[in-house]
N, C-alpha and C. Protein backbone atom coordinates (compact mmCIF):
# COMPACT_ATOMS: atom_id res chain seq x y z
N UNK A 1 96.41 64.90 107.59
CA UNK A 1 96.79 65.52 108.84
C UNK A 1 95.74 66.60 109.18
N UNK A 2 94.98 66.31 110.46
CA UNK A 2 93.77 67.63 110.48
C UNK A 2 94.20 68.93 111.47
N UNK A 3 93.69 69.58 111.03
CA UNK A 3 94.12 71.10 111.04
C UNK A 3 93.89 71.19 112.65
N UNK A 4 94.54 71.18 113.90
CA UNK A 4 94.55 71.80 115.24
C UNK A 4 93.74 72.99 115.59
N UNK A 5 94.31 73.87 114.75
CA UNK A 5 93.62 76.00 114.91
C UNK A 5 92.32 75.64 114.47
N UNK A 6 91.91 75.07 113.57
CA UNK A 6 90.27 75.44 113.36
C UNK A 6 90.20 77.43 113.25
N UNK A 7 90.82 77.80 112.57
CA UNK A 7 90.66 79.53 112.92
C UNK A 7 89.96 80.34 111.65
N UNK A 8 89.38 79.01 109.89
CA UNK A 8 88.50 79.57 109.53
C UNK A 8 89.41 80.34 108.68
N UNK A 9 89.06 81.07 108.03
CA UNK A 9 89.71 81.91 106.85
C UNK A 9 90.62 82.97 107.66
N UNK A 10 90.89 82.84 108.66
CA UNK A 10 92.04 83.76 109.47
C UNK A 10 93.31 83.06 109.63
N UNK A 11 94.27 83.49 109.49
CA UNK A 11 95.88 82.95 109.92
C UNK A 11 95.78 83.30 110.95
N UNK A 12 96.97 82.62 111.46
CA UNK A 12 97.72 82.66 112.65
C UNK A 12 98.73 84.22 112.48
N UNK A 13 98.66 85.61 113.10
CA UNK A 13 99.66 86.48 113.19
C UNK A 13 100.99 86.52 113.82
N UNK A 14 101.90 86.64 113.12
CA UNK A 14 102.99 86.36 113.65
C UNK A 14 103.49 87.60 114.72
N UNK A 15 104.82 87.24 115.46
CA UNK A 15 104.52 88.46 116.66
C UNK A 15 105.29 89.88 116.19
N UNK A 16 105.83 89.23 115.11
CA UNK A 16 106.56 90.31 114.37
C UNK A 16 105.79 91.77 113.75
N UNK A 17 105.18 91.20 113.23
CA UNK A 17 103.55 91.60 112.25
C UNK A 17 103.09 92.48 113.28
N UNK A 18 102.91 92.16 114.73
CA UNK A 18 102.25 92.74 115.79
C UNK A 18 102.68 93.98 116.39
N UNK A 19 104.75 93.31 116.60
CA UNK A 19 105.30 94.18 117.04
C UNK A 19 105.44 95.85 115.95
N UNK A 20 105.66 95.02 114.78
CA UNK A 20 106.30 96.25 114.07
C UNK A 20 104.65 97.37 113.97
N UNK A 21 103.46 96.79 114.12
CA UNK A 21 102.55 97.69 114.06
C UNK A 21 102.11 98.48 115.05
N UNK A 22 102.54 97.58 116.72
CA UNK A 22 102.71 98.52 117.41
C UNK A 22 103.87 99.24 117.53
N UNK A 23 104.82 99.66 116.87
CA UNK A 23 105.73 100.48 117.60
C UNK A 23 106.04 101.70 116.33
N UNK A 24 105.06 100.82 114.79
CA UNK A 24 104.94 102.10 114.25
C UNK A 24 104.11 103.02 114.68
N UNK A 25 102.80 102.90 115.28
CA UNK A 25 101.57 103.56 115.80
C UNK A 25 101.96 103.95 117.19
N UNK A 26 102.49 103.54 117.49
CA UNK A 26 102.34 103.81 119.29
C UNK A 26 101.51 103.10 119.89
N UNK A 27 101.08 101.50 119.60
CA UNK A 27 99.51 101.43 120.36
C UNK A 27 100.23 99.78 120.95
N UNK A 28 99.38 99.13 122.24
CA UNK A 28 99.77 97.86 122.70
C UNK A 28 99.92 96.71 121.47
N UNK A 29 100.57 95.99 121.91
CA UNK A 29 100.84 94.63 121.09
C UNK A 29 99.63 94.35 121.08
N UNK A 30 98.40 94.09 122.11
CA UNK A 30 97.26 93.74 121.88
C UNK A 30 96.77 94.51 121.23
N UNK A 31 96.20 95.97 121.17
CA UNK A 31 95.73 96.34 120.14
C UNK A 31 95.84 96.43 118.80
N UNK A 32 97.31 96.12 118.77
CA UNK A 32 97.57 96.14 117.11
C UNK A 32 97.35 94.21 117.19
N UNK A 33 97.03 93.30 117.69
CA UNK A 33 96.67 92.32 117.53
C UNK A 33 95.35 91.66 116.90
N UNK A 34 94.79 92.95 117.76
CA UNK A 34 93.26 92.91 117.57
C UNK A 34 92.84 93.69 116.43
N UNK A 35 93.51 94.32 115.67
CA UNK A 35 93.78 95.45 114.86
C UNK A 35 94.03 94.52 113.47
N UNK A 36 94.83 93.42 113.55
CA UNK A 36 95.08 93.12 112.61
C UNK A 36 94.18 91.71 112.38
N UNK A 37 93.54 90.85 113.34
CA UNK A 37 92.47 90.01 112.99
C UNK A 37 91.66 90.68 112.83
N UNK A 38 91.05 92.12 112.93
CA UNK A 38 89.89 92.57 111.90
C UNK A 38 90.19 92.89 111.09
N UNK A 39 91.26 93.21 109.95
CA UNK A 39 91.19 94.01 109.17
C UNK A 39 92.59 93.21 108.84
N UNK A 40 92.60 91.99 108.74
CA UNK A 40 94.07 91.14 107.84
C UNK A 40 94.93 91.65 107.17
N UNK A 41 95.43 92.07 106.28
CA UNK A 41 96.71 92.39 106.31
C UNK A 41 96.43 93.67 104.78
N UNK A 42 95.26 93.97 105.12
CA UNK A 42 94.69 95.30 104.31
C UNK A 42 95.73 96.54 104.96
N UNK A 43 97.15 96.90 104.07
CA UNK A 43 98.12 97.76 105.24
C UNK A 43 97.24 99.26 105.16
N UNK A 44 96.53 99.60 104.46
CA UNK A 44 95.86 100.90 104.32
C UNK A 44 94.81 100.92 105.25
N UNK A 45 94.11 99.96 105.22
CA UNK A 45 92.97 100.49 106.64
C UNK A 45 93.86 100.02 107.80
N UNK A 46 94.62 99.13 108.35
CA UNK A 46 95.06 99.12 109.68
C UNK A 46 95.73 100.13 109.85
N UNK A 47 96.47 101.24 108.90
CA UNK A 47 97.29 102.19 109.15
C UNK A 47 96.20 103.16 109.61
N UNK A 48 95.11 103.41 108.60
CA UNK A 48 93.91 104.34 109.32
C UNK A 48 93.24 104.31 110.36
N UNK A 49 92.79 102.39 110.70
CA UNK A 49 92.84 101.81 112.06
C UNK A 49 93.48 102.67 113.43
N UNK A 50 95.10 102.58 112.86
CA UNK A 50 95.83 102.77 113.84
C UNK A 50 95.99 104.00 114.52
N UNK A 51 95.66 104.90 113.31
CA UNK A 51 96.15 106.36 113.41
C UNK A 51 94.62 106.69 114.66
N UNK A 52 93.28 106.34 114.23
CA UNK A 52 92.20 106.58 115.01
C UNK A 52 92.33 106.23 116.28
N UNK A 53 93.12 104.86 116.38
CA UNK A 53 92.89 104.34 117.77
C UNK A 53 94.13 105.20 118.24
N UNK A 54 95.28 105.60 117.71
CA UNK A 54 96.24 106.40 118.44
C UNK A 54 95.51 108.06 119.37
N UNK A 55 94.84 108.51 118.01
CA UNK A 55 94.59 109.62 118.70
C UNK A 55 93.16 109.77 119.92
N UNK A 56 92.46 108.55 119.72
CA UNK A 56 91.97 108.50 121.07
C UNK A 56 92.23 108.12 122.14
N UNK A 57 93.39 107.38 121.69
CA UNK A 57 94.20 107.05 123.92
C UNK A 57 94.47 108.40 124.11
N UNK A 58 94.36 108.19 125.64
CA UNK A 58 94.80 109.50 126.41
C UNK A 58 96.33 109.73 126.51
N UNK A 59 96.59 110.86 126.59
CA UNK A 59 97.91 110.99 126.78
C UNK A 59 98.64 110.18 127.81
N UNK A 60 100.05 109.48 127.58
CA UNK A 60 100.56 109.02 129.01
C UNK A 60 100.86 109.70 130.04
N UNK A 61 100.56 108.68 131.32
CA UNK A 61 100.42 109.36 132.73
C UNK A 61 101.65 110.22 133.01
N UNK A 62 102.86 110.07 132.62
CA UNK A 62 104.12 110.61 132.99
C UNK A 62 103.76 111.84 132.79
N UNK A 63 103.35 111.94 131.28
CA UNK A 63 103.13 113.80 130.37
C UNK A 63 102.27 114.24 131.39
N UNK A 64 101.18 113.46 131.94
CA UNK A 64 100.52 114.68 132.90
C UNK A 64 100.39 115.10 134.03
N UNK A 65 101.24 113.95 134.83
CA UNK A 65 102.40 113.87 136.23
C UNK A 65 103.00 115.15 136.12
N UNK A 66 104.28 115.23 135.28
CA UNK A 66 105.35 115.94 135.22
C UNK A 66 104.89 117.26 135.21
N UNK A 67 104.80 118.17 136.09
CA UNK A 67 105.45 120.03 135.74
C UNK A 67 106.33 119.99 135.17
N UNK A 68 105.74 120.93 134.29
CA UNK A 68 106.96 122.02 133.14
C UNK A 68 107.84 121.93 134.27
N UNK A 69 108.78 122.29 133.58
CA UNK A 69 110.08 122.58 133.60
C UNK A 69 110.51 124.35 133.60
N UNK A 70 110.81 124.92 134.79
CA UNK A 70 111.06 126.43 134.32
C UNK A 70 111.70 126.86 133.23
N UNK A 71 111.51 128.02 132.72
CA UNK A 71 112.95 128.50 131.88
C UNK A 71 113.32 129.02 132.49
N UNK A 72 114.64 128.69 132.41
CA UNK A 72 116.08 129.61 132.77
C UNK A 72 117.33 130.14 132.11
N UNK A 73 116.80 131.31 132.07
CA UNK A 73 118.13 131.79 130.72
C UNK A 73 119.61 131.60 131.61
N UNK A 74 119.93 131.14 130.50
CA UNK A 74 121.57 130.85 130.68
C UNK A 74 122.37 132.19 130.26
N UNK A 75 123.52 132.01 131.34
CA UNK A 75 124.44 133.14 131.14
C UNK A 75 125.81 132.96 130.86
N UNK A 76 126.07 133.31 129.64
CA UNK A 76 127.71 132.62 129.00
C UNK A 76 128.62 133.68 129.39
């Protein structure tokens, strides 16, 4: 039976694998996709991977939309 993927010493990632790495990191399904065909299932560098590519996205647009919020002391 011949092999369809042709994909070479790489598996197929499952979407699970994808999801749970993006939503430990904070980063797109694609990037942790792409995250994990370079660096296969080595969990110590994709975690270092992840942490780098986290802290160079920019903050989300909402955080820099939104004004503070006043304080207002409350009176009991």
């Amino acid at each position: 039976m011949p092999n369809d993927h042709k994909l070479g010493p790489r598996r197929l990632v499952s979407s699970v694998e994808i999801s749970n790495l993006a939503r430990a990191y904070g980063i797109t399904r694609d990037q942790a996709r792409r995250l994990i065909n370079k660096f296969g299932n080595n969990r110590a560098k994709l975690s270092e991977a992840a942490r780098i590519l986290k802290a160079r996205l920019p903050p989300p647009r909402e955080a820099i939309c939104m004004p503070a919020a006043p304080l207002v002391a409350l009176k009991f």
